[in-house]
PDB file of N, CA and C in Angstrom:
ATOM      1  N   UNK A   1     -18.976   4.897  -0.776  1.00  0.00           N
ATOM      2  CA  UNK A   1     -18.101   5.520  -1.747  1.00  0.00           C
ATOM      3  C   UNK A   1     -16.722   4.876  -1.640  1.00  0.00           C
ATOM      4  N   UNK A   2     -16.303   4.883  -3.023  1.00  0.00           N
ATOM      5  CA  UNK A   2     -14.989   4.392  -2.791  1.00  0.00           C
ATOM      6  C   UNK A   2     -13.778   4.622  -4.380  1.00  0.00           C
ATOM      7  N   UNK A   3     -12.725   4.927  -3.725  1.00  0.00           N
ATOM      8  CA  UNK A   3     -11.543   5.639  -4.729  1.00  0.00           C
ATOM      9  C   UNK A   3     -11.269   4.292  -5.698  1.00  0.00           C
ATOM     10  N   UNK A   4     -11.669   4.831  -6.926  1.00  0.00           N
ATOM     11  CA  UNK A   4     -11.370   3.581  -7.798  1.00  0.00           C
ATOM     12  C   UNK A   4      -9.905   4.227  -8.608  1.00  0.00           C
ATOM     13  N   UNK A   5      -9.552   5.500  -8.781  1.00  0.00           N
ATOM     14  CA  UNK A   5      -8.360   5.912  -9.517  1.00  0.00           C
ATOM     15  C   UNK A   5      -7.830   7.197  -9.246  1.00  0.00           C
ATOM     16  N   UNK A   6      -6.696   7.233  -9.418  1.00  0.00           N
ATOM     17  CA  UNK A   6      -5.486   8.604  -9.040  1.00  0.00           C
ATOM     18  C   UNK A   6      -4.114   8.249  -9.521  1.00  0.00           C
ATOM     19  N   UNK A   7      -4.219   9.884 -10.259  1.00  0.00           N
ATOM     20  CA  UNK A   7      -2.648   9.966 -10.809  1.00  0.00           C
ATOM     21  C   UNK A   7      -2.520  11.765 -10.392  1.00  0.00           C
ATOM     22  N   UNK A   8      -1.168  11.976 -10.463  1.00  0.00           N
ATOM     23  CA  UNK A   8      -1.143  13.187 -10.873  1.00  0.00           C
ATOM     24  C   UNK A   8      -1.421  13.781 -11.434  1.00  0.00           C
ATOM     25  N   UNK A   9      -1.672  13.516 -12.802  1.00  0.00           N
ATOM     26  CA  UNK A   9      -2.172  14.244 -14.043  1.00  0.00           C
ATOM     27  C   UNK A   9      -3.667  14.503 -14.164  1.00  0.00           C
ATOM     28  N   UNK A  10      -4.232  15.533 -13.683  1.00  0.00           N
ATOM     29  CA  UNK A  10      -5.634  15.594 -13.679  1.00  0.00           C
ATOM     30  C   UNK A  10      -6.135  15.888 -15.056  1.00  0.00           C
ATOM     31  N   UNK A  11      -5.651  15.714 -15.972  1.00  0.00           N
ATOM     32  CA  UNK A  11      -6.249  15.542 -16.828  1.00  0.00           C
ATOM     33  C   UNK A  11      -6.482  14.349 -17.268  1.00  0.00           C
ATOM     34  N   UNK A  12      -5.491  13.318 -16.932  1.00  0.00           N
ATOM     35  CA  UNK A  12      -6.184  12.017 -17.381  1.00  0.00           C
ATOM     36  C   UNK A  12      -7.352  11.172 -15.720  1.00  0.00           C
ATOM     37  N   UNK A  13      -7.101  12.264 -14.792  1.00  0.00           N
ATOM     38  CA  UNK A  13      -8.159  11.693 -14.185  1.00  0.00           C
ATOM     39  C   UNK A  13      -9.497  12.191 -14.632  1.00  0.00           C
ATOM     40  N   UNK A  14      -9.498  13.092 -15.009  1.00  0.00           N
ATOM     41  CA  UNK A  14     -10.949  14.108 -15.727  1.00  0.00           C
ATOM     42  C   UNK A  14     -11.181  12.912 -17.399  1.00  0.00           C
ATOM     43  N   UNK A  15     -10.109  12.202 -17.194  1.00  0.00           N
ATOM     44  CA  UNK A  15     -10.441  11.458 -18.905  1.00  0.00           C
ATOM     45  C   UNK A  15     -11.222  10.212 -18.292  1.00  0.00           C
ATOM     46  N   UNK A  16     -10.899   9.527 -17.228  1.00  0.00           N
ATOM     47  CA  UNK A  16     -11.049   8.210 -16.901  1.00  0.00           C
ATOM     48  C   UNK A  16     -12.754   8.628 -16.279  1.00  0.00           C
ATOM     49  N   UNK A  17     -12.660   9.921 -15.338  1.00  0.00           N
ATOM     50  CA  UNK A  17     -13.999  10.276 -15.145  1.00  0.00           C
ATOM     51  C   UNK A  17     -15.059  10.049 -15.897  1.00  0.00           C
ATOM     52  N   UNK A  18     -14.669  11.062 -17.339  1.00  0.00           N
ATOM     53  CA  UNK A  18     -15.117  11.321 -18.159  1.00  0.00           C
ATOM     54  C   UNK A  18     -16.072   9.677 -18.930  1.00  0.00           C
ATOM     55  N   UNK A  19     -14.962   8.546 -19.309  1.00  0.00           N
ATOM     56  CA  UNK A  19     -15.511   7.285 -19.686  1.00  0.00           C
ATOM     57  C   UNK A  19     -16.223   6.505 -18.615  1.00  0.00           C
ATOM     58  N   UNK A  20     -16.120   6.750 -17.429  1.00  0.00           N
ATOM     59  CA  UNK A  20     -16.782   5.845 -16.516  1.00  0.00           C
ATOM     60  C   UNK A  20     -18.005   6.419 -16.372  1.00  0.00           C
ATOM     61  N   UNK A  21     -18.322   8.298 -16.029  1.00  0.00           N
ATOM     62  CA  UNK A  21     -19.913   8.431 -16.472  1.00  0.00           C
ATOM     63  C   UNK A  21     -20.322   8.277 -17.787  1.00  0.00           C
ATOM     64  N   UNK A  22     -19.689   7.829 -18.455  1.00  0.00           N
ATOM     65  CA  UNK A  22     -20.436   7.778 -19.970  1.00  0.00           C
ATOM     66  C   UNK A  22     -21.200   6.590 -19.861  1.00  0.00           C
ATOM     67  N   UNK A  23     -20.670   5.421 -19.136  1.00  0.00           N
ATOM     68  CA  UNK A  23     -21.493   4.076 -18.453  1.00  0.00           C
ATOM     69  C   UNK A  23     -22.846   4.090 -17.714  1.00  0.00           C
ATOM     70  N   UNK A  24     -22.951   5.321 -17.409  1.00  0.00           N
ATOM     71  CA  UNK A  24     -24.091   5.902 -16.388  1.00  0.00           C
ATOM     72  C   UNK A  24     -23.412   5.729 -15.017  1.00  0.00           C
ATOM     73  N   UNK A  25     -22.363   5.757 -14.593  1.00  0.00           N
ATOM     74  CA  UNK A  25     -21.851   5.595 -13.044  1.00  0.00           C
ATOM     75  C   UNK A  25     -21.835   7.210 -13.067  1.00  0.00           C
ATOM     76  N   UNK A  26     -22.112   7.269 -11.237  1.00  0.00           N
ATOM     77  CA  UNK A  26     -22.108   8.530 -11.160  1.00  0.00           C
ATOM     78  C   UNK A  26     -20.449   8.277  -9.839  1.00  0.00           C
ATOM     79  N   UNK A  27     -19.646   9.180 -10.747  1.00  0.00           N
ATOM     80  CA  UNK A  27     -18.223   9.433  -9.794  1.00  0.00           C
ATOM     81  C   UNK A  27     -18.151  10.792  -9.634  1.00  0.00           C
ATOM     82  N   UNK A  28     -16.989  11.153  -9.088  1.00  0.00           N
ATOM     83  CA  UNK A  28     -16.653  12.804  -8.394  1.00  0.00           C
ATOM     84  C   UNK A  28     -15.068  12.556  -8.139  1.00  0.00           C
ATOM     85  N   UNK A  29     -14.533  13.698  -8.386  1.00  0.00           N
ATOM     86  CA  UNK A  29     -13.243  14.263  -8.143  1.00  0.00           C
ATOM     87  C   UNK A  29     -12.817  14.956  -6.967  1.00  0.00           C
ATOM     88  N   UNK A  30     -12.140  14.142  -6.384  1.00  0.00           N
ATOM     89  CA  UNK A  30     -11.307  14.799  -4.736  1.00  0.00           C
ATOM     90  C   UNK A  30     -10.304  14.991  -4.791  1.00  0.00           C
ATOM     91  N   UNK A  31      -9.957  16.031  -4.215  1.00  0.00           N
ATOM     92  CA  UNK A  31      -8.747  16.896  -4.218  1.00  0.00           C
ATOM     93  C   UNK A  31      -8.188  17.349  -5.889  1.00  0.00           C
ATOM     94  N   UNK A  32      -9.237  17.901  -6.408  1.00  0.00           N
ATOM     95  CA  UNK A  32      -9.284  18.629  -7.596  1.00  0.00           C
ATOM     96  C   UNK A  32      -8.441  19.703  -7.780  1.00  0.00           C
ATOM     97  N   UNK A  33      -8.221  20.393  -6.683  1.00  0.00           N
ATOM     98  CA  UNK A  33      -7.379  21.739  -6.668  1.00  0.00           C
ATOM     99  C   UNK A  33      -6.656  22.081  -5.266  1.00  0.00           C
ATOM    100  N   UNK A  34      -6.014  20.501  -5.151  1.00  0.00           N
ATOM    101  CA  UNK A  34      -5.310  20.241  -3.924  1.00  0.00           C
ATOM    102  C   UNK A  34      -4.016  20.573  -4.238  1.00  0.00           C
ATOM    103  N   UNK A  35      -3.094  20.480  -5.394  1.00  0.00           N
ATOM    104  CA  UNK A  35      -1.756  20.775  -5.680  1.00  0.00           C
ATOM    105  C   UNK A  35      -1.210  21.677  -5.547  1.00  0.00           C
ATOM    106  N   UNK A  36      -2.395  23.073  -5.252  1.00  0.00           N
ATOM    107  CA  UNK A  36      -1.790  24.250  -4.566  1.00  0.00           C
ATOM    108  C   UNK A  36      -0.706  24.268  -3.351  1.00  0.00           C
ATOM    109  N   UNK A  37      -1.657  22.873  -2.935  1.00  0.00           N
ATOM    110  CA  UNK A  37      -0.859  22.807  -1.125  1.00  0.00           C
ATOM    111  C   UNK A  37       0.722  21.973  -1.389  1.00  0.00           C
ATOM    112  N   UNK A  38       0.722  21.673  -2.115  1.00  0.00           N
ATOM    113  CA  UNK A  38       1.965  21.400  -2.109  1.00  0.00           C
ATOM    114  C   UNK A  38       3.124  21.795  -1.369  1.00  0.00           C
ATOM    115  N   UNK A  39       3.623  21.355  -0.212  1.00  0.00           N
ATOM    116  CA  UNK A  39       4.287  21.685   0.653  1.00  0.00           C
ATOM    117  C   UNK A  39       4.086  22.031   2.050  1.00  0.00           C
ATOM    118  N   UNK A  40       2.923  22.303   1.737  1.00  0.00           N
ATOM    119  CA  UNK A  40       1.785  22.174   3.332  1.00  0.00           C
ATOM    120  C   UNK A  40       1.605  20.819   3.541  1.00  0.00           C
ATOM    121  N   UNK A  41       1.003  20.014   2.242  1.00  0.00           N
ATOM    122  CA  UNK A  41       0.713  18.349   2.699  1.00  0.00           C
ATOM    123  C   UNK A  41       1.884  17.679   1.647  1.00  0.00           C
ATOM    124  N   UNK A  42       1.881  16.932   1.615  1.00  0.00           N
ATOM    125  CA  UNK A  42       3.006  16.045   0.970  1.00  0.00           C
ATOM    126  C   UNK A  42       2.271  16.036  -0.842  1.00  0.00           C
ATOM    127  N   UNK A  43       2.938  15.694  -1.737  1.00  0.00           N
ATOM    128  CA  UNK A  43       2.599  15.604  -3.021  1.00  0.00           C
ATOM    129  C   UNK A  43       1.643  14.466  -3.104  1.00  0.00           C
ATOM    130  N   UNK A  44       1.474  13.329  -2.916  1.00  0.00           N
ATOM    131  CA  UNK A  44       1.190  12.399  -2.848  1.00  0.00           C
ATOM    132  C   UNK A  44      -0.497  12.640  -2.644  1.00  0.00           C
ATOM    133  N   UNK A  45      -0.537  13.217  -1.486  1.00  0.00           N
ATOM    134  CA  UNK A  45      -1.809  13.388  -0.841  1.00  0.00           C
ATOM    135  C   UNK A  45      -2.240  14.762  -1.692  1.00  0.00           C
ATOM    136  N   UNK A  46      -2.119  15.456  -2.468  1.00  0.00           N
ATOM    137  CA  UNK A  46      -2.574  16.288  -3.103  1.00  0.00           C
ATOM    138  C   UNK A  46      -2.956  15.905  -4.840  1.00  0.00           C
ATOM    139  N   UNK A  47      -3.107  14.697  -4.892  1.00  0.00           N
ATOM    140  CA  UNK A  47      -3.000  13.932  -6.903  1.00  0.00           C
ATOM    141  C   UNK A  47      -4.818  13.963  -6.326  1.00  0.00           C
ATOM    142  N   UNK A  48      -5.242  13.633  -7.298  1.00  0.00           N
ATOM    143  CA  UNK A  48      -6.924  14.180  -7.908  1.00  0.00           C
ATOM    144  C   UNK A  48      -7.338  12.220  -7.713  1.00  0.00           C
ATOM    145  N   UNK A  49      -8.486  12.675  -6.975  1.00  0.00           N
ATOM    146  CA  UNK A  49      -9.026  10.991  -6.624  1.00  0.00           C
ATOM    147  C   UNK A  49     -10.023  10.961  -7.592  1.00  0.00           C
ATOM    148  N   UNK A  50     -10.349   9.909  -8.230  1.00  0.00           N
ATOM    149  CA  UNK A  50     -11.540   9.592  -9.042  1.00  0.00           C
ATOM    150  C   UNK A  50     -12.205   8.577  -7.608  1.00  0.00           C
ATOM    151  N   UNK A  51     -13.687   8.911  -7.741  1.00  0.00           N
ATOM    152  CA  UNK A  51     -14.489   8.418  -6.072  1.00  0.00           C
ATOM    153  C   UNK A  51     -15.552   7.736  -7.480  1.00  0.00           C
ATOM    154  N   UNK A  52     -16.296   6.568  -6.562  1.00  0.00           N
ATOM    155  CA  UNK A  52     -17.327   6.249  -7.400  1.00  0.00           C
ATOM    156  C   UNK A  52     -18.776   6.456  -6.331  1.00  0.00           C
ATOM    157  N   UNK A  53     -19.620   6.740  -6.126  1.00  0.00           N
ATOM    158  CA  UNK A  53     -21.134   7.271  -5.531  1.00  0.00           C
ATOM    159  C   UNK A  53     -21.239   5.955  -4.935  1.00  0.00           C
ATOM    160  N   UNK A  54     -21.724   5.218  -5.992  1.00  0.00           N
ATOM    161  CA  UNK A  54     -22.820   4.037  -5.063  1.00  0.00           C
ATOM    162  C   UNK A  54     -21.561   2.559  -5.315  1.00  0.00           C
ATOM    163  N   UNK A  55     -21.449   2.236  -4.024  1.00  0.00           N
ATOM    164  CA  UNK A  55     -20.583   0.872  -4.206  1.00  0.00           C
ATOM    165  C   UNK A  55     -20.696  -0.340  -4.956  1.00  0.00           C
ATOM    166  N   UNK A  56     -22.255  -0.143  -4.871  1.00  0.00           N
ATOM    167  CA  UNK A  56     -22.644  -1.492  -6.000  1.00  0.00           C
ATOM    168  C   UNK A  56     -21.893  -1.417  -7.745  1.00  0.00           C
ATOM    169  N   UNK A  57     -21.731  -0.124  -7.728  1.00  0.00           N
ATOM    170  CA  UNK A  57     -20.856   0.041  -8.871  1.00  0.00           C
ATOM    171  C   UNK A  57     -19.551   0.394  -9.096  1.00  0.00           C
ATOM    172  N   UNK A  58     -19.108  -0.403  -7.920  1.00  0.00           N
ATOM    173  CA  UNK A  58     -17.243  -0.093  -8.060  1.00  0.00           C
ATOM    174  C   UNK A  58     -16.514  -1.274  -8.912  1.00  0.00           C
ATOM    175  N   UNK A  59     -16.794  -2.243  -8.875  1.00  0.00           N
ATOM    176  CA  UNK A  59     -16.398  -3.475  -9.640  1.00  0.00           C
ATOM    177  C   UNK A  59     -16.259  -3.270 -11.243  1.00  0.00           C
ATOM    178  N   UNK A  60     -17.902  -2.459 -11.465  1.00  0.00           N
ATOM    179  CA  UNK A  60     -18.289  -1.956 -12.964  1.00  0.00           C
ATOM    180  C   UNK A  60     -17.013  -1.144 -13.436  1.00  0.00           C
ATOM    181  N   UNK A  61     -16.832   0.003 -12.371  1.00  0.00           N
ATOM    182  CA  UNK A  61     -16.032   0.474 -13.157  1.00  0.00           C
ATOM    183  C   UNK A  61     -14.356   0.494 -13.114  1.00  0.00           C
ATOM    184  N   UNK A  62     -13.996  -0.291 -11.986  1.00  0.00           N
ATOM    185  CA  UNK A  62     -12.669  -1.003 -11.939  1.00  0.00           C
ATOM    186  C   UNK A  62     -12.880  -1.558 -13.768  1.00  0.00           C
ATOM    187  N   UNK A  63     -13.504  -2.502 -13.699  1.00  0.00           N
ATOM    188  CA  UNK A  63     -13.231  -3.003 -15.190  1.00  0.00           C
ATOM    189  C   UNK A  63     -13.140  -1.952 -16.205  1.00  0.00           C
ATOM    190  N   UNK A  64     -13.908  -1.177 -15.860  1.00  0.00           N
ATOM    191  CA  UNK A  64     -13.447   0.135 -17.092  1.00  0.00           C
ATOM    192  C   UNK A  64     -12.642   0.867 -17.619  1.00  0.00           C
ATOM    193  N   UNK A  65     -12.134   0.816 -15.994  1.00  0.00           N
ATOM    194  CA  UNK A  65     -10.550   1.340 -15.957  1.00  0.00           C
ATOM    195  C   UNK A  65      -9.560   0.475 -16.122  1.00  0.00           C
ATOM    196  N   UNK A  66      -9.956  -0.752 -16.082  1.00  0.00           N
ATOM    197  CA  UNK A  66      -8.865  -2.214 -16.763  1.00  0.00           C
ATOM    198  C   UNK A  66      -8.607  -1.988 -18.308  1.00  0.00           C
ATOM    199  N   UNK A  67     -10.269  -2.323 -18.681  1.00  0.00           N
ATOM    200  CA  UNK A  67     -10.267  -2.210 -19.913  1.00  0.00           C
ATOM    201  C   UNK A  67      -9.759  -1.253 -20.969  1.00  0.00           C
ATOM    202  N   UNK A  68      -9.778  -0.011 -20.187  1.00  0.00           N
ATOM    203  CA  UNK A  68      -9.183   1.389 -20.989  1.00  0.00           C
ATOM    204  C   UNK A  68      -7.609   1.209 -21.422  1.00  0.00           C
ATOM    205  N   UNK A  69      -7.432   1.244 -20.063  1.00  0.00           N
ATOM    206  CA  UNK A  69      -5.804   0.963 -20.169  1.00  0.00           C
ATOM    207  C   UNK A  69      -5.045  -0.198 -20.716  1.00  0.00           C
ATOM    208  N   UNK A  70      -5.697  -0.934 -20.556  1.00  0.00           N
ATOM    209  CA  UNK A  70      -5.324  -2.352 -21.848  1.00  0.00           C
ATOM    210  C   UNK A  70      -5.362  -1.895 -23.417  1.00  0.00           C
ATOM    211  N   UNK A  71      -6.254  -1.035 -23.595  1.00  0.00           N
ATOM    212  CA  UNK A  71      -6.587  -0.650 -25.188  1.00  0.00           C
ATOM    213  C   UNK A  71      -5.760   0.461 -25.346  1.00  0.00           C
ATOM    214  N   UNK A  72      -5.059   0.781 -24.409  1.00  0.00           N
ATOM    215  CA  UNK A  72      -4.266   1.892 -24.455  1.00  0.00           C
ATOM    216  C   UNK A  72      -3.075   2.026 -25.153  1.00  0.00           C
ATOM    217  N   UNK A  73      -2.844   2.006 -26.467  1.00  0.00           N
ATOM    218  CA  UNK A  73      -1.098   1.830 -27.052  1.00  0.00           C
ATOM    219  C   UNK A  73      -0.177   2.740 -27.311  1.00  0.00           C
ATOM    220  N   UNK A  74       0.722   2.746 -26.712  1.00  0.00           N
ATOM    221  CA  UNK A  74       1.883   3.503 -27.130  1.00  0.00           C
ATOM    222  C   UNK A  74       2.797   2.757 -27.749  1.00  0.00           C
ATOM    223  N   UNK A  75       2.549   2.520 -28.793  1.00  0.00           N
ATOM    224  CA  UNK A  75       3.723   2.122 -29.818  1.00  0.00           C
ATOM    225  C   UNK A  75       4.560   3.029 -30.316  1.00  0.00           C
ATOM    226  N   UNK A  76       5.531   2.680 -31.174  1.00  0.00           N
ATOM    227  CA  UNK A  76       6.246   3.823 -31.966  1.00  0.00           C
ATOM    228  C   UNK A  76       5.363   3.043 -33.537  1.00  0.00           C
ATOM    229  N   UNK A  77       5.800   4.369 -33.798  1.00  0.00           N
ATOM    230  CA  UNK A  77       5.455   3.882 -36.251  1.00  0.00           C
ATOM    231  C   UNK A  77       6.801   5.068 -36.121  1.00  0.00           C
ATOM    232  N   UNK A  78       6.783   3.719 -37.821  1.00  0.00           N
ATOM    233  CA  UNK A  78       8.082   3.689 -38.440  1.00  0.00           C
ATOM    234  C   UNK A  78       7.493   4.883 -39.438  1.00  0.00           C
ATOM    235  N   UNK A  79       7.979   5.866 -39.940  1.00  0.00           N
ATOM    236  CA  UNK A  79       7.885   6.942 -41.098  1.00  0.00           C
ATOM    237  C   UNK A  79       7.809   6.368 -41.975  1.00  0.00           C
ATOM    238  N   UNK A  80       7.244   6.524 -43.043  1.00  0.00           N
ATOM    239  CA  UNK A  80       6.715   5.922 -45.006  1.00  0.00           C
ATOM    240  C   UNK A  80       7.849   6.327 -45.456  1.00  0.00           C
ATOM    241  N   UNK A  81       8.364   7.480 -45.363  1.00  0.00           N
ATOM    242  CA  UNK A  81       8.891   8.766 -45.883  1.00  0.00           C
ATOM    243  C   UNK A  81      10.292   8.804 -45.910  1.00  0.00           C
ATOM    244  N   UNK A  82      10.839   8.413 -44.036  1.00  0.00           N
ATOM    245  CA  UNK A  82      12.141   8.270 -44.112  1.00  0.00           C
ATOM    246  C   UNK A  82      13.209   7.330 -43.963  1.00  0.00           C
ATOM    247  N   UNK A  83      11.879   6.415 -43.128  1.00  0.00           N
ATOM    248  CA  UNK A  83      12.343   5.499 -42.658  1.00  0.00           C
ATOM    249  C   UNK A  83      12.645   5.361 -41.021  1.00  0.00           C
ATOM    250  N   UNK A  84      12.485   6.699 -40.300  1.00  0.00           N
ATOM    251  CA  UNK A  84      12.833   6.805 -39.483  1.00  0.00           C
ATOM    252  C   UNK A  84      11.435   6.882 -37.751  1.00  0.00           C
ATOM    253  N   UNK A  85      11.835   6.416 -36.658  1.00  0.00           N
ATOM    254  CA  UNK A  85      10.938   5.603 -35.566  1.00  0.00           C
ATOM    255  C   UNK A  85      10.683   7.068 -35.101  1.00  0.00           C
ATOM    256  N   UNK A  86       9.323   6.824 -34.962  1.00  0.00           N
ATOM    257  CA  UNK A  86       9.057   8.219 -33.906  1.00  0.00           C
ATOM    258  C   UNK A  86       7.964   7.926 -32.358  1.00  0.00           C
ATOM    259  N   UNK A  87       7.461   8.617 -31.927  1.00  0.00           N
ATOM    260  CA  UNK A  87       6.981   8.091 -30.897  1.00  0.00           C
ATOM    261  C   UNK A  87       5.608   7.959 -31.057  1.00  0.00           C
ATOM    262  N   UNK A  88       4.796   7.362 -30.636  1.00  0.00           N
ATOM    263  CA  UNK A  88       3.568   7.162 -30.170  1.00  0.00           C
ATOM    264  C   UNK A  88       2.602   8.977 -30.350  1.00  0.00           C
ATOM    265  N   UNK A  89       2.938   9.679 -29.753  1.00  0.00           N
ATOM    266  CA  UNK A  89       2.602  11.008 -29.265  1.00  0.00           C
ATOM    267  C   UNK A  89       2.598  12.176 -30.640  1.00  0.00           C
ATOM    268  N   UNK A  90       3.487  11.701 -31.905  1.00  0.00           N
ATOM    269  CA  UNK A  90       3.667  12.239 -32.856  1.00  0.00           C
ATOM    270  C   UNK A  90       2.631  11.957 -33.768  1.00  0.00           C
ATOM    271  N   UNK A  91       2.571  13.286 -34.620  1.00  0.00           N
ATOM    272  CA  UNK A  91       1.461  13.059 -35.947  1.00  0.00           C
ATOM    273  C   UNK A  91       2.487  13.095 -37.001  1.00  0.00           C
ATOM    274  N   UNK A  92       3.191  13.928 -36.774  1.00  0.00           N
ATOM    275  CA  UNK A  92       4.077  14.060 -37.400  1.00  0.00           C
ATOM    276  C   UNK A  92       5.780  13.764 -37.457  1.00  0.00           C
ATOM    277  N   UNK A  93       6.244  13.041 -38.419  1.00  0.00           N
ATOM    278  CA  UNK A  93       7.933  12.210 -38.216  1.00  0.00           C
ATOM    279  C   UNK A  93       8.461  14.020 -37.989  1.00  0.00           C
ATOM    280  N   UNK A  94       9.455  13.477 -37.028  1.00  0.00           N
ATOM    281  CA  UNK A  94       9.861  14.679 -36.455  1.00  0.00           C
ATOM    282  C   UNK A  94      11.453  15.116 -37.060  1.00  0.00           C
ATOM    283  N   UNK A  95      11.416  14.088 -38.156  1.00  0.00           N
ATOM    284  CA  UNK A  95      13.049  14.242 -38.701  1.00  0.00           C
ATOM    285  C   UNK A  95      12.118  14.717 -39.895  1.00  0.00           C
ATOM    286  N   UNK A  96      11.661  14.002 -40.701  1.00  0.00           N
ATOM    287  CA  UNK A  96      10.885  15.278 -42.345  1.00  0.00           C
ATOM    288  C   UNK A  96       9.574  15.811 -42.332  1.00  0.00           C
ATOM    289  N   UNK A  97       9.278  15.718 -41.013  1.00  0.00           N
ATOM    290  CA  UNK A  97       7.661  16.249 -40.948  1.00  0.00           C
ATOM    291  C   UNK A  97       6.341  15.592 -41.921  1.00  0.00           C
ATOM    292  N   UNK A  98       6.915  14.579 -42.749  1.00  0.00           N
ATOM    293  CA  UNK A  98       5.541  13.726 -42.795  1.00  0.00           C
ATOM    294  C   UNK A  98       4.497  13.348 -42.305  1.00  0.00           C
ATOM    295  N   UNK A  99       3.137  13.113 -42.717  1.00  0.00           N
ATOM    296  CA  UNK A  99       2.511  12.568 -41.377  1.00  0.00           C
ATOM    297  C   UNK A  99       2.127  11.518 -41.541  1.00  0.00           C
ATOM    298  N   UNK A 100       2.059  10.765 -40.245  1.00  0.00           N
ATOM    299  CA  UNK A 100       1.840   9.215 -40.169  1.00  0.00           C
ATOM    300  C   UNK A 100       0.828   8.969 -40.812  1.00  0.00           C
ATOM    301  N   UNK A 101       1.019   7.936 -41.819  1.00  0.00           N
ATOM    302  CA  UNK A 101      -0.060   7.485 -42.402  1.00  0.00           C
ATOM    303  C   UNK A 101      -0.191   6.177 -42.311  1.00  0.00           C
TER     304      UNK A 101
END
């Protein structure tokens, strides 16, 4: 076994999970509901491990997790509407409430 990914945000470790068994790899989540301890163990040591089962398939899904995050964009778009930059994260221009089209 071996830790192919960890962030704080367990939800994007439950996302990266999520695409790497969709490959047929079988992974698991450590320290899932470790952030309680916070302050007992250091922060660091309490973020959510993505583990992969069988080693022959750690390489597989290193690339998966390359590949994800490469396709990953946070751009800004420019509004139709006002003209005005909004972020990546928006559906909607947050100065006239248009939506990105």
């Amino acid at each position: 076994m071996k830790m192919v990914y960890s962030n704080e945000n367990s939800f994007l470790v439950n996302n990266v999970k999520n695409i790497i068994e969709a490959q047929g790899i079988q992974v698991f989540i450590k320290n899932e509901y470790a952030q309680g301890a916070v302050g007992e163990i250091s922060a660091f040591d309490s973020w959510p491990e993505l583990w992969v089962v069988n080693d022959s398939d750690v390489k597989q899904a290193e690339l998966i997790i390359k590949t994800n995050q490469n396709q990953t964009s946070y751009t800004q778009w420019i509004c139709n509407n006002c003209c005005e930059s909004n972020d990546a994260s928006f559906e909607l221009c947050w100065k006239c409430q248009k939506e990105n089209t």
